[in-house]
PDB file of N, CA and C in Angstrom:
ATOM      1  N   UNK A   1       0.839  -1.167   0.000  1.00  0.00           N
ATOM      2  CA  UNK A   1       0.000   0.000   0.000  1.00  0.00           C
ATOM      3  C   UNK A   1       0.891   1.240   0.000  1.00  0.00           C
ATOM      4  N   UNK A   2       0.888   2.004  -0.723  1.00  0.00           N
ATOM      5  CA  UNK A   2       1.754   3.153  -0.878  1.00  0.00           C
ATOM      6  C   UNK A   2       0.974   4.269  -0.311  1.00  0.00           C
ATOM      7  N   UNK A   3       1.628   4.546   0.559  1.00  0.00           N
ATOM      8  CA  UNK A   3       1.330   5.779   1.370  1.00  0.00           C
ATOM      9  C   UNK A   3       1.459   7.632   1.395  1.00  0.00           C
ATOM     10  N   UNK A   4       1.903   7.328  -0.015  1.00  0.00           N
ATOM     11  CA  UNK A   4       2.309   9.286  -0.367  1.00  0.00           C
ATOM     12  C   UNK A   4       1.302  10.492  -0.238  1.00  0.00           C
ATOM     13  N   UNK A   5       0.524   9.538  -0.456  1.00  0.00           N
ATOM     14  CA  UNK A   5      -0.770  10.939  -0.253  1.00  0.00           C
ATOM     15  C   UNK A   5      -1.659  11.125   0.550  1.00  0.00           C
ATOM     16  N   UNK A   6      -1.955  12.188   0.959  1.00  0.00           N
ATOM     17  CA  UNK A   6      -3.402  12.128   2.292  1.00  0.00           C
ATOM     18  C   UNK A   6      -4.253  11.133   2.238  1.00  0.00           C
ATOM     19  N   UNK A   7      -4.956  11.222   1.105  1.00  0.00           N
ATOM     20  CA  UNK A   7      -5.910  10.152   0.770  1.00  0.00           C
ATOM     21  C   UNK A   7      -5.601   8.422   1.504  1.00  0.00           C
ATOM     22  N   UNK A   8      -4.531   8.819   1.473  1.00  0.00           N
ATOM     23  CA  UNK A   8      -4.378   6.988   1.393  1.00  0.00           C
ATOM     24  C   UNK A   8      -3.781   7.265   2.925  1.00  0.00           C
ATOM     25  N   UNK A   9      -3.551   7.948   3.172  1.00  0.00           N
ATOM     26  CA  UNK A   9      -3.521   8.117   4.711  1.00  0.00           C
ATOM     27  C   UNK A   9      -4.566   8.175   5.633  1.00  0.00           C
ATOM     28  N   UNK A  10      -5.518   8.928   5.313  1.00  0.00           N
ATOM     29  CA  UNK A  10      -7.255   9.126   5.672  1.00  0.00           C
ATOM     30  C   UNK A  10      -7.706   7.541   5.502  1.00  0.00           C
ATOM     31  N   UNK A  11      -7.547   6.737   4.133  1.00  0.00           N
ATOM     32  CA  UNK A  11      -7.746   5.153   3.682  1.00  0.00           C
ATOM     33  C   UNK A  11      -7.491   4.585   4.928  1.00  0.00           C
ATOM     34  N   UNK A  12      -5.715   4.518   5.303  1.00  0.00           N
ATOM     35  CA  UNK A  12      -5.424   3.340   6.564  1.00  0.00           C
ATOM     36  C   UNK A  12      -6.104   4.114   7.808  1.00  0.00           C
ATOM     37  N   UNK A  13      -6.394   5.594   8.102  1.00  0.00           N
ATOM     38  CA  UNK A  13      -6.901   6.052   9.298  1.00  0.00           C
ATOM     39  C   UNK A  13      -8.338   5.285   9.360  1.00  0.00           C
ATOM     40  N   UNK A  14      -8.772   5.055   8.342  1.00  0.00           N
ATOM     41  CA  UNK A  14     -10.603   4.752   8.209  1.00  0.00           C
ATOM     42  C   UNK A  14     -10.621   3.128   8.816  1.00  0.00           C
ATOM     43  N   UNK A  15      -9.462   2.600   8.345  1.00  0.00           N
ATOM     44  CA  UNK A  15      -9.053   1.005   8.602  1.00  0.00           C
ATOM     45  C   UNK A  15      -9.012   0.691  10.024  1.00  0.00           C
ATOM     46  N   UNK A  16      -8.266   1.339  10.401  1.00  0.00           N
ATOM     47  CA  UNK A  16      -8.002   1.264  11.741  1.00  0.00           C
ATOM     48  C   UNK A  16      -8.913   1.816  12.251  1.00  0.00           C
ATOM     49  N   UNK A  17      -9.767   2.976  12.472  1.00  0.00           N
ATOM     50  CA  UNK A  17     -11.003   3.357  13.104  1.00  0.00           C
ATOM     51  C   UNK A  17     -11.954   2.382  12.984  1.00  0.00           C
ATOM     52  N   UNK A  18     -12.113   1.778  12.046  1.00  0.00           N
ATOM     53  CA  UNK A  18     -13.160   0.331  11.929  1.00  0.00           C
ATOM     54  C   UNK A  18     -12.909  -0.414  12.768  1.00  0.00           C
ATOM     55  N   UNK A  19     -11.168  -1.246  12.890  1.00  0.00           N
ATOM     56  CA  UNK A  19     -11.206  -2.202  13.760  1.00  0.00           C
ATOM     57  C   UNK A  19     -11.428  -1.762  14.890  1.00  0.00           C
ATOM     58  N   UNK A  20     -10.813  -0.554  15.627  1.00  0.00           N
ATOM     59  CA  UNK A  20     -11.376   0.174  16.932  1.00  0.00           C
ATOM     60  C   UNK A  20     -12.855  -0.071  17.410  1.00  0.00           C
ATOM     61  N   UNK A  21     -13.413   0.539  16.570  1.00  0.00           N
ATOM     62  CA  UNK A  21     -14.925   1.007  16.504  1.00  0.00           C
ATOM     63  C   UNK A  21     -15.670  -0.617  16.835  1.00  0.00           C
ATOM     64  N   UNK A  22     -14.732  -1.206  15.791  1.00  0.00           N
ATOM     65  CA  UNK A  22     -16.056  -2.967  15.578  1.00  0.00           C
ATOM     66  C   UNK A  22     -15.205  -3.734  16.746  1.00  0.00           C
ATOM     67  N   UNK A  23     -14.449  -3.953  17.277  1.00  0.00           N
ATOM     68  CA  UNK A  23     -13.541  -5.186  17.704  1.00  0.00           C
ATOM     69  C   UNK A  23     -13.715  -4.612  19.409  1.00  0.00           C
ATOM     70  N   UNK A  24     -13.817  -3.491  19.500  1.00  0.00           N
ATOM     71  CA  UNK A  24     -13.281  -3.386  21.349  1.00  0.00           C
ATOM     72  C   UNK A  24     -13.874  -3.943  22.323  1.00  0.00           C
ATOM     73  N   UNK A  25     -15.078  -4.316  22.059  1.00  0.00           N
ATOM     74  CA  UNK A  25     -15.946  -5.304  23.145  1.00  0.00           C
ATOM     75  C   UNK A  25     -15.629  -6.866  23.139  1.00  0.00           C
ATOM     76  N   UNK A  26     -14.660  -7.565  22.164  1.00  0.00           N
ATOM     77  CA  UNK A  26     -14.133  -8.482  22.062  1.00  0.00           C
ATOM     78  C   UNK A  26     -12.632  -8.790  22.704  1.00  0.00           C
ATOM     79  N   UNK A  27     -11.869  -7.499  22.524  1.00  0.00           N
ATOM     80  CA  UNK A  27     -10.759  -7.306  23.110  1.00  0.00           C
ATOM     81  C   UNK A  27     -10.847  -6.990  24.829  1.00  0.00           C
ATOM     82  N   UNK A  28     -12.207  -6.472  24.990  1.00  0.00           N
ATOM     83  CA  UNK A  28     -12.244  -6.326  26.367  1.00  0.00           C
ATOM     84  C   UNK A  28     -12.574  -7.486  27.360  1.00  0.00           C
ATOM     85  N   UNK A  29     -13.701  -8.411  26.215  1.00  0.00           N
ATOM     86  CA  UNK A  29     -13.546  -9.978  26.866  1.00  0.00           C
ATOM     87  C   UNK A  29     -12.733 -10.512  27.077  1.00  0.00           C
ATOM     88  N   UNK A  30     -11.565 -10.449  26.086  1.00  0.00           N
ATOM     89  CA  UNK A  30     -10.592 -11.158  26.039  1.00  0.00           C
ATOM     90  C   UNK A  30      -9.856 -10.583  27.502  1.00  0.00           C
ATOM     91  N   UNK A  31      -9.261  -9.911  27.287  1.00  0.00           N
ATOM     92  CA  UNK A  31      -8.418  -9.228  28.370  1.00  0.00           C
ATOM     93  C   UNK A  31      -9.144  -8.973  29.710  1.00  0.00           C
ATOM     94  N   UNK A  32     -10.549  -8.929  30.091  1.00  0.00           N
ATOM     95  CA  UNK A  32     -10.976  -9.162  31.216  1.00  0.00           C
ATOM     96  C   UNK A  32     -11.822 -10.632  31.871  1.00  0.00           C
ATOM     97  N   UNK A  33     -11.375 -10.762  32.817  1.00  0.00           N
ATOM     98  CA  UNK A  33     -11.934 -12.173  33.385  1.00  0.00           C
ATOM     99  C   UNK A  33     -13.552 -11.945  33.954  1.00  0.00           C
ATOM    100  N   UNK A  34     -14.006 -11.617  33.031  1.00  0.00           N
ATOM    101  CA  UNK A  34     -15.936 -11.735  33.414  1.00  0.00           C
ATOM    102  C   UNK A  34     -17.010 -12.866  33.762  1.00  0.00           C
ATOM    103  N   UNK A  35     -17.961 -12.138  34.242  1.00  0.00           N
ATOM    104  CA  UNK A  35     -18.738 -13.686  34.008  1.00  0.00           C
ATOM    105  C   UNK A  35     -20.555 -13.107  34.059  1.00  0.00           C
ATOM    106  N   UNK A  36     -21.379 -14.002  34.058  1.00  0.00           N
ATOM    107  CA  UNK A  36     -22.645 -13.248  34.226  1.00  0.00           C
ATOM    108  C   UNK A  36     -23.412 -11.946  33.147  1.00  0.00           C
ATOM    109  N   UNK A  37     -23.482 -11.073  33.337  1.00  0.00           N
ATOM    110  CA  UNK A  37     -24.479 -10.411  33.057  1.00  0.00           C
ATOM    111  C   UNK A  37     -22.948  -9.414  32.246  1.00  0.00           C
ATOM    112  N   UNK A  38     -21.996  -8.708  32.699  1.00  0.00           N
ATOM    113  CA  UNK A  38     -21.023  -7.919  31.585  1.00  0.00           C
ATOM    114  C   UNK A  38     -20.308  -8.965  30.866  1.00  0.00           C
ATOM    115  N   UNK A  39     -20.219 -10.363  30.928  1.00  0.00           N
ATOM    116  CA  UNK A  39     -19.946 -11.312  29.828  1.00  0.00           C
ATOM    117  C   UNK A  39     -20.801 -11.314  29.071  1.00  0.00           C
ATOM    118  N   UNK A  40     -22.495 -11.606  29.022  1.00  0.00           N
ATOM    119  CA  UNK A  40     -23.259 -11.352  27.752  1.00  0.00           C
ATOM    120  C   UNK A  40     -23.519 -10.313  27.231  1.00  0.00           C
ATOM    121  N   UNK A  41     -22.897  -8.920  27.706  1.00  0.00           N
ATOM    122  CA  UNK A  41     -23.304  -7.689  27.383  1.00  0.00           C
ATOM    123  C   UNK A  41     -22.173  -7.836  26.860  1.00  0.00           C
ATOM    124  N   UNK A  42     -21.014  -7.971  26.976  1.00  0.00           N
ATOM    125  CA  UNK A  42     -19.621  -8.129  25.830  1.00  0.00           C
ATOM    126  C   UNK A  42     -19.945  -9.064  24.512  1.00  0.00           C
ATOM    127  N   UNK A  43     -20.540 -10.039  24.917  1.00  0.00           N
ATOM    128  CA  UNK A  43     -20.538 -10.799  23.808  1.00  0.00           C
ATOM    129  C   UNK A  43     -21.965 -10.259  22.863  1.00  0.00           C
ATOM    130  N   UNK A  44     -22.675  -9.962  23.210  1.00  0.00           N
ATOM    131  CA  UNK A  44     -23.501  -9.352  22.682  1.00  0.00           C
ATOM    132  C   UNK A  44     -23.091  -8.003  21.633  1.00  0.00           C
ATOM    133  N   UNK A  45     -22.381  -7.137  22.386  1.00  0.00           N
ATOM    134  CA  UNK A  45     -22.173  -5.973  21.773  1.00  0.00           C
ATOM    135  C   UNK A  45     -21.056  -6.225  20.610  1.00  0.00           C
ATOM    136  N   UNK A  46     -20.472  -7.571  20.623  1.00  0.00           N
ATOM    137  CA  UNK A  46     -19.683  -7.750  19.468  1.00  0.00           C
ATOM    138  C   UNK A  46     -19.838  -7.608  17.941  1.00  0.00           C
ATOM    139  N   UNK A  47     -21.109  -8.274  18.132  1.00  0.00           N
ATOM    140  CA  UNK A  47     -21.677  -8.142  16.563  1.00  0.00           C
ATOM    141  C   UNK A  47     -22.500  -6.717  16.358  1.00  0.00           C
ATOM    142  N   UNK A  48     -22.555  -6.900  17.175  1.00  0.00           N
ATOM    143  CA  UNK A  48     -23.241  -4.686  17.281  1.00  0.00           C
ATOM    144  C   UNK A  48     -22.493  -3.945  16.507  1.00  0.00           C
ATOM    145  N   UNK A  49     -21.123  -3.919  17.686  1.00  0.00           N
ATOM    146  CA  UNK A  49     -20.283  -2.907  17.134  1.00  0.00           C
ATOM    147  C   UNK A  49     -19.692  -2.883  15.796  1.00  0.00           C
ATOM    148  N   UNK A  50     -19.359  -4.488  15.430  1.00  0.00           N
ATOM    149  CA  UNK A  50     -18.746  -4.325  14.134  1.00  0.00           C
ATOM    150  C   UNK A  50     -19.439  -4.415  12.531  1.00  0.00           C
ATOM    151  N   UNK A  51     -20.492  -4.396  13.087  1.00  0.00           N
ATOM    152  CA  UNK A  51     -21.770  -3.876  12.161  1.00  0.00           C
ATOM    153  C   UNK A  51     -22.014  -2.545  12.735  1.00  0.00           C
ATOM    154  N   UNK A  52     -22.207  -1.371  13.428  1.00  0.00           N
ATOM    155  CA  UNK A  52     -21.995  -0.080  13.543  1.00  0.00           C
ATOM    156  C   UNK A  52     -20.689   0.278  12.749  1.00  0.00           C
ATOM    157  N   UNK A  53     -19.614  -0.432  12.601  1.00  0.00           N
ATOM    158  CA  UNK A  53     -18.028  -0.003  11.858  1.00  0.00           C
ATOM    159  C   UNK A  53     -18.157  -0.239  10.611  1.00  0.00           C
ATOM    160  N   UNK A  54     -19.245  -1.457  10.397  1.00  0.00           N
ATOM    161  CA  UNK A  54     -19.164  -1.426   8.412  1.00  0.00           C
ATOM    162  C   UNK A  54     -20.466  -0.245   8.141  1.00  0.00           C
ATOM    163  N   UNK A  55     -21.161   0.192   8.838  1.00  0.00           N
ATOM    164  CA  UNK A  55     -22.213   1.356   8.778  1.00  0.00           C
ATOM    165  C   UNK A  55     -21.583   2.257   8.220  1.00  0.00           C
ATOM    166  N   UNK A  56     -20.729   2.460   9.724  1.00  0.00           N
ATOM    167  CA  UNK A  56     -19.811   4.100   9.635  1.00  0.00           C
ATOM    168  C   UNK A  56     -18.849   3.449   7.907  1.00  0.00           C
ATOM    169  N   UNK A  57     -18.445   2.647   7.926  1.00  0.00           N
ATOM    170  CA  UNK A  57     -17.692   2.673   6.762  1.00  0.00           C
ATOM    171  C   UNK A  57     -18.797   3.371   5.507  1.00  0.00           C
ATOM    172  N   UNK A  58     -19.522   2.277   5.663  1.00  0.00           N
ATOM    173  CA  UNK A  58     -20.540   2.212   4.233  1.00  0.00           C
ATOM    174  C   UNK A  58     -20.887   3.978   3.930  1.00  0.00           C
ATOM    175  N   UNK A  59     -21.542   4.626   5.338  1.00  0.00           N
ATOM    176  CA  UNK A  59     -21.513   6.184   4.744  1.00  0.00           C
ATOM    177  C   UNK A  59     -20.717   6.839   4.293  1.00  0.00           C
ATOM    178  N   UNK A  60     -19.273   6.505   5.102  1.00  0.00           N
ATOM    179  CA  UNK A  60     -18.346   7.590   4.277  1.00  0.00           C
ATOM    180  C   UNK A  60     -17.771   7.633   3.073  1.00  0.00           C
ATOM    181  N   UNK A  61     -17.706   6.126   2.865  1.00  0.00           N
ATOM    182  CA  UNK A  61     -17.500   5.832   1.605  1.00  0.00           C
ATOM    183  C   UNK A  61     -18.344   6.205   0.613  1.00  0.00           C
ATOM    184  N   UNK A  62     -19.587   5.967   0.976  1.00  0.00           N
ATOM    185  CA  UNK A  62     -21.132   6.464   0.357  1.00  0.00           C
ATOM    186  C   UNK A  62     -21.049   7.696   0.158  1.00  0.00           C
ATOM    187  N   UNK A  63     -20.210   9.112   0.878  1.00  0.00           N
ATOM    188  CA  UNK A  63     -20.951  10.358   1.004  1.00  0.00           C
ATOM    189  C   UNK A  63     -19.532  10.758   0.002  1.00  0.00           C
ATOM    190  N   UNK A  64     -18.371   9.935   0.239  1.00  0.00           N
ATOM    191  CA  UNK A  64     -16.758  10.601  -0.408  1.00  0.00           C
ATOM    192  C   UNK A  64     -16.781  10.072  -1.902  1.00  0.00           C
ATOM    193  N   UNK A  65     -17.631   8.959  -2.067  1.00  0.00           N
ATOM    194  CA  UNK A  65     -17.093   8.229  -3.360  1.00  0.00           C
ATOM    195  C   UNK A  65     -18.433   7.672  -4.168  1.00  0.00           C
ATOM    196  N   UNK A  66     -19.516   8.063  -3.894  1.00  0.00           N
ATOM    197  CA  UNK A  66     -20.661   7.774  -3.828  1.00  0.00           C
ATOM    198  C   UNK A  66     -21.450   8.013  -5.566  1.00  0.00           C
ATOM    199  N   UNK A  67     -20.459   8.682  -6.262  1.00  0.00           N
ATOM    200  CA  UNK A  67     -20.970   9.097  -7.135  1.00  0.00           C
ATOM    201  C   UNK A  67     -20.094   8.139  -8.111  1.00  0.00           C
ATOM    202  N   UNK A  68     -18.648   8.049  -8.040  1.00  0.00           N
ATOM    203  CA  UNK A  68     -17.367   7.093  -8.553  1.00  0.00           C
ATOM    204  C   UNK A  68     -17.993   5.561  -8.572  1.00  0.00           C
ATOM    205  N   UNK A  69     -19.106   5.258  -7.332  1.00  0.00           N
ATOM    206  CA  UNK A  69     -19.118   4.015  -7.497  1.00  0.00           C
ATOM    207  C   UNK A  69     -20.961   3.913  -7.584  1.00  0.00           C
ATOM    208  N   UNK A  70     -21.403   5.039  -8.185  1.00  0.00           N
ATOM    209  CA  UNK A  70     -22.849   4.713  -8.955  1.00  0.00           C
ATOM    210  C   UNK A  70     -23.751   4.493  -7.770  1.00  0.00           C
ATOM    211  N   UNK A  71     -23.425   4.848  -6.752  1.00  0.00           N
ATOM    212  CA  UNK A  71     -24.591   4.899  -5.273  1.00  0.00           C
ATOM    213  C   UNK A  71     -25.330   6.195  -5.087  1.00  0.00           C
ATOM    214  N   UNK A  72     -26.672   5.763  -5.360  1.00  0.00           N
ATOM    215  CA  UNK A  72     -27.026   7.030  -4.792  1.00  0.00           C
ATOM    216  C   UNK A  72     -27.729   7.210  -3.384  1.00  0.00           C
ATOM    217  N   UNK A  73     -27.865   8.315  -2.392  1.00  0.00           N
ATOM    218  CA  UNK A  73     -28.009   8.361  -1.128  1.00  0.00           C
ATOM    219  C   UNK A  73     -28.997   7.730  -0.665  1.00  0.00           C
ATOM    220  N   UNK A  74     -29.706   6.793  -1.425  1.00  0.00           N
ATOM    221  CA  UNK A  74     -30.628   6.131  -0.800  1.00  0.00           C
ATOM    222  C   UNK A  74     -30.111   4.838  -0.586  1.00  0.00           C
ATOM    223  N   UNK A  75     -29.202   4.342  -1.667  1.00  0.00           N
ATOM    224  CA  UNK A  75     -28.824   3.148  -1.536  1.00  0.00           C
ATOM    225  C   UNK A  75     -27.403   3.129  -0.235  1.00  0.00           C
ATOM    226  N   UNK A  76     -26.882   4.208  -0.059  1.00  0.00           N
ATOM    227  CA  UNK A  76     -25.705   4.309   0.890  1.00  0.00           C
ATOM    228  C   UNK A  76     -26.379   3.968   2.116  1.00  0.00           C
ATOM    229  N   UNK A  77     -27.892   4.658   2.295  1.00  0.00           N
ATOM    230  CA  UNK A  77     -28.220   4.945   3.748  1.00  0.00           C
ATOM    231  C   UNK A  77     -28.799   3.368   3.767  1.00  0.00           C
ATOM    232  N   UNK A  78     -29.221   3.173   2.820  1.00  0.00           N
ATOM    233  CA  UNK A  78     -30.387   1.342   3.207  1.00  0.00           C
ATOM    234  C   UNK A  78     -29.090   0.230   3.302  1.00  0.00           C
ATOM    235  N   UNK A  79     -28.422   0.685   2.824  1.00  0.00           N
ATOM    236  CA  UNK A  79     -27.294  -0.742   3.562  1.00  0.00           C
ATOM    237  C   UNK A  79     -26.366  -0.257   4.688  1.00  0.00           C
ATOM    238  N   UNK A  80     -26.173   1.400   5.077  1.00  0.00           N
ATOM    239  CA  UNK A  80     -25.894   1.178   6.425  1.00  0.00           C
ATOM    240  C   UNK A  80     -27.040   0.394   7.564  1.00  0.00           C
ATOM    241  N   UNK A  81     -28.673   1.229   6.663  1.00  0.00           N
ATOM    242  CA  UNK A  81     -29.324   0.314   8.091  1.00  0.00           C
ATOM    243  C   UNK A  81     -29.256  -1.078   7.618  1.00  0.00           C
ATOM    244  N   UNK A  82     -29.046  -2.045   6.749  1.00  0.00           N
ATOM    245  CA  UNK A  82     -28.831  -2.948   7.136  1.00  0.00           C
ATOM    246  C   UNK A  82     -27.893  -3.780   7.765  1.00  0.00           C
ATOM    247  N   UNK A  83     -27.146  -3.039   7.278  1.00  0.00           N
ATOM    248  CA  UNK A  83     -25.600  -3.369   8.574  1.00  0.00           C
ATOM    249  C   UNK A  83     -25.930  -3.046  10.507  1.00  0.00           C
ATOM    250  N   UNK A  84     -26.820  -2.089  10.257  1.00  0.00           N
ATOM    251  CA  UNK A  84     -26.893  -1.764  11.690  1.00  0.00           C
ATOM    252  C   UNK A  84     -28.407  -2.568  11.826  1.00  0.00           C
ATOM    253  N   UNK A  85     -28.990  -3.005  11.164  1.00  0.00           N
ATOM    254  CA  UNK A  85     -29.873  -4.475  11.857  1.00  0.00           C
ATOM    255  C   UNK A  85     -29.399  -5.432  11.785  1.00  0.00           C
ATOM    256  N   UNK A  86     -28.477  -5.899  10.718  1.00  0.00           N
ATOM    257  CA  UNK A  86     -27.992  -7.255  11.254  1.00  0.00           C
ATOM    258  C   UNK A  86     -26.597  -7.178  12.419  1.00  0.00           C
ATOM    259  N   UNK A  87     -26.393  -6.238  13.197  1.00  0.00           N
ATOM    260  CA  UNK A  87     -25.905  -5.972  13.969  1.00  0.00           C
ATOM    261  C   UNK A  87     -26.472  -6.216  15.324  1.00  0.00           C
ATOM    262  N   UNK A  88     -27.688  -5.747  15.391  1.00  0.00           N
ATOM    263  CA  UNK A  88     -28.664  -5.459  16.766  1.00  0.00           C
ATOM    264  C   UNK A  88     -29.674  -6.971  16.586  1.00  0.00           C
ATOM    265  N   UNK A  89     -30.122  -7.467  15.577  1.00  0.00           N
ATOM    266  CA  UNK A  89     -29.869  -8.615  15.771  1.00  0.00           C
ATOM    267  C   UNK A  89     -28.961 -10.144  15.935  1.00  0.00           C
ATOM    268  N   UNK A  90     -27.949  -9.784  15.804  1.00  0.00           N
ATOM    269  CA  UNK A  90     -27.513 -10.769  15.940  1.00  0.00           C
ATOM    270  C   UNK A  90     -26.328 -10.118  17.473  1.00  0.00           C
ATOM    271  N   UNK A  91     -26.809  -9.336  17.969  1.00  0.00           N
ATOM    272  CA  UNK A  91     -26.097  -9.061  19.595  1.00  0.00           C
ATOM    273  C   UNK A  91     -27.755  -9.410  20.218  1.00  0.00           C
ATOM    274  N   UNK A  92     -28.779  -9.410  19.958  1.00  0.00           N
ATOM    275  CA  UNK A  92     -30.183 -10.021  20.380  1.00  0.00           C
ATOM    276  C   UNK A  92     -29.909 -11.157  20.594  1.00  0.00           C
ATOM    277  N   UNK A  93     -29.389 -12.079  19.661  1.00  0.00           N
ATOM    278  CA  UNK A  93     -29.313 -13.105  19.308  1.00  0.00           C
ATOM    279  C   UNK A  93     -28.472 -13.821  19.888  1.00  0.00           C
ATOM    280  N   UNK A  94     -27.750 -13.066  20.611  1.00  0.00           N
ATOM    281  CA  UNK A  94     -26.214 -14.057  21.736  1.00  0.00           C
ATOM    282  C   UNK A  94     -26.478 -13.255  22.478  1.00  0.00           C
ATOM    283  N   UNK A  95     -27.127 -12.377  22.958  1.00  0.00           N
ATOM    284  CA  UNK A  95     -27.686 -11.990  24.471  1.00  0.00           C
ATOM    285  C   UNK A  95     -29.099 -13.119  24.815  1.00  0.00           C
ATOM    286  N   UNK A  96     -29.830 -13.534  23.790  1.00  0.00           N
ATOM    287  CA  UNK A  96     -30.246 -14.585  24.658  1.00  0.00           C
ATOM    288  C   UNK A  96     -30.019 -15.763  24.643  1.00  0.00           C
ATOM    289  N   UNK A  97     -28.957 -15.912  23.525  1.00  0.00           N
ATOM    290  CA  UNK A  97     -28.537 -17.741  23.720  1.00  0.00           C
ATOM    291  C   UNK A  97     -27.520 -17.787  25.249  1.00  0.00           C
ATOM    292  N   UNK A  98     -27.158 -16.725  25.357  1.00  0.00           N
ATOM    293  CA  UNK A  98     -25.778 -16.659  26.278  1.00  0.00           C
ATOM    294  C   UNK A  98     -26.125 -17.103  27.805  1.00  0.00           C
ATOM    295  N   UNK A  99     -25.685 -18.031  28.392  1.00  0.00           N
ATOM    296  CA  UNK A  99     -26.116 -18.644  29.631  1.00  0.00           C
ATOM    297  C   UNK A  99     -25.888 -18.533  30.766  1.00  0.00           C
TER     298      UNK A  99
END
């Protein structure tokens, strides 16, 4: 990945804000010894968050490049919300399998 220009600097900043954004409730399981009720709220919020991170992706990409790749603002916004429902369902979905 060649790095000379802002752009592609803003690119790996967006990369890394994703994994931040989607991964930290996984990293916090990991690294903390839980149990009960903030263990299914971790495991739950996993698939949340990293469906909130392909959201946030999908708009900006949608609002910066949106025209380059033939999207128009209706189609940017209906697959962030679907990223952010199959997010909130499927943290539904291991908040109540979770035991």
């Amino acid at each position: 990945m060649e790095l000379s220009t802002p752009q592609a600097w803003g690119g790996l900043g967006l990369v890394f804000g994703l994994l931040v954004v989607g991964f930290w409730p996984l990293v916090l399981l990991a690294v903390l010894d839980v149990s009960g009720t903030p263990r299914k709220a971790l495991i739950a919020t996993g698939p949340a968050s990293i469906c909130l991170g392909f959201a946030l992706l999908v708009l900006v990409c949608g609002y910066r490049y949106g025209e380059s790749l033939k999207w128009s603002r209706r189609q940017t916004w209906s697959l962030a919300v679907m990223f952010l429902g199959m997010g909130l369902l499927g943290g539904l979905g291991l908040w109540f399998s979770e035991s």
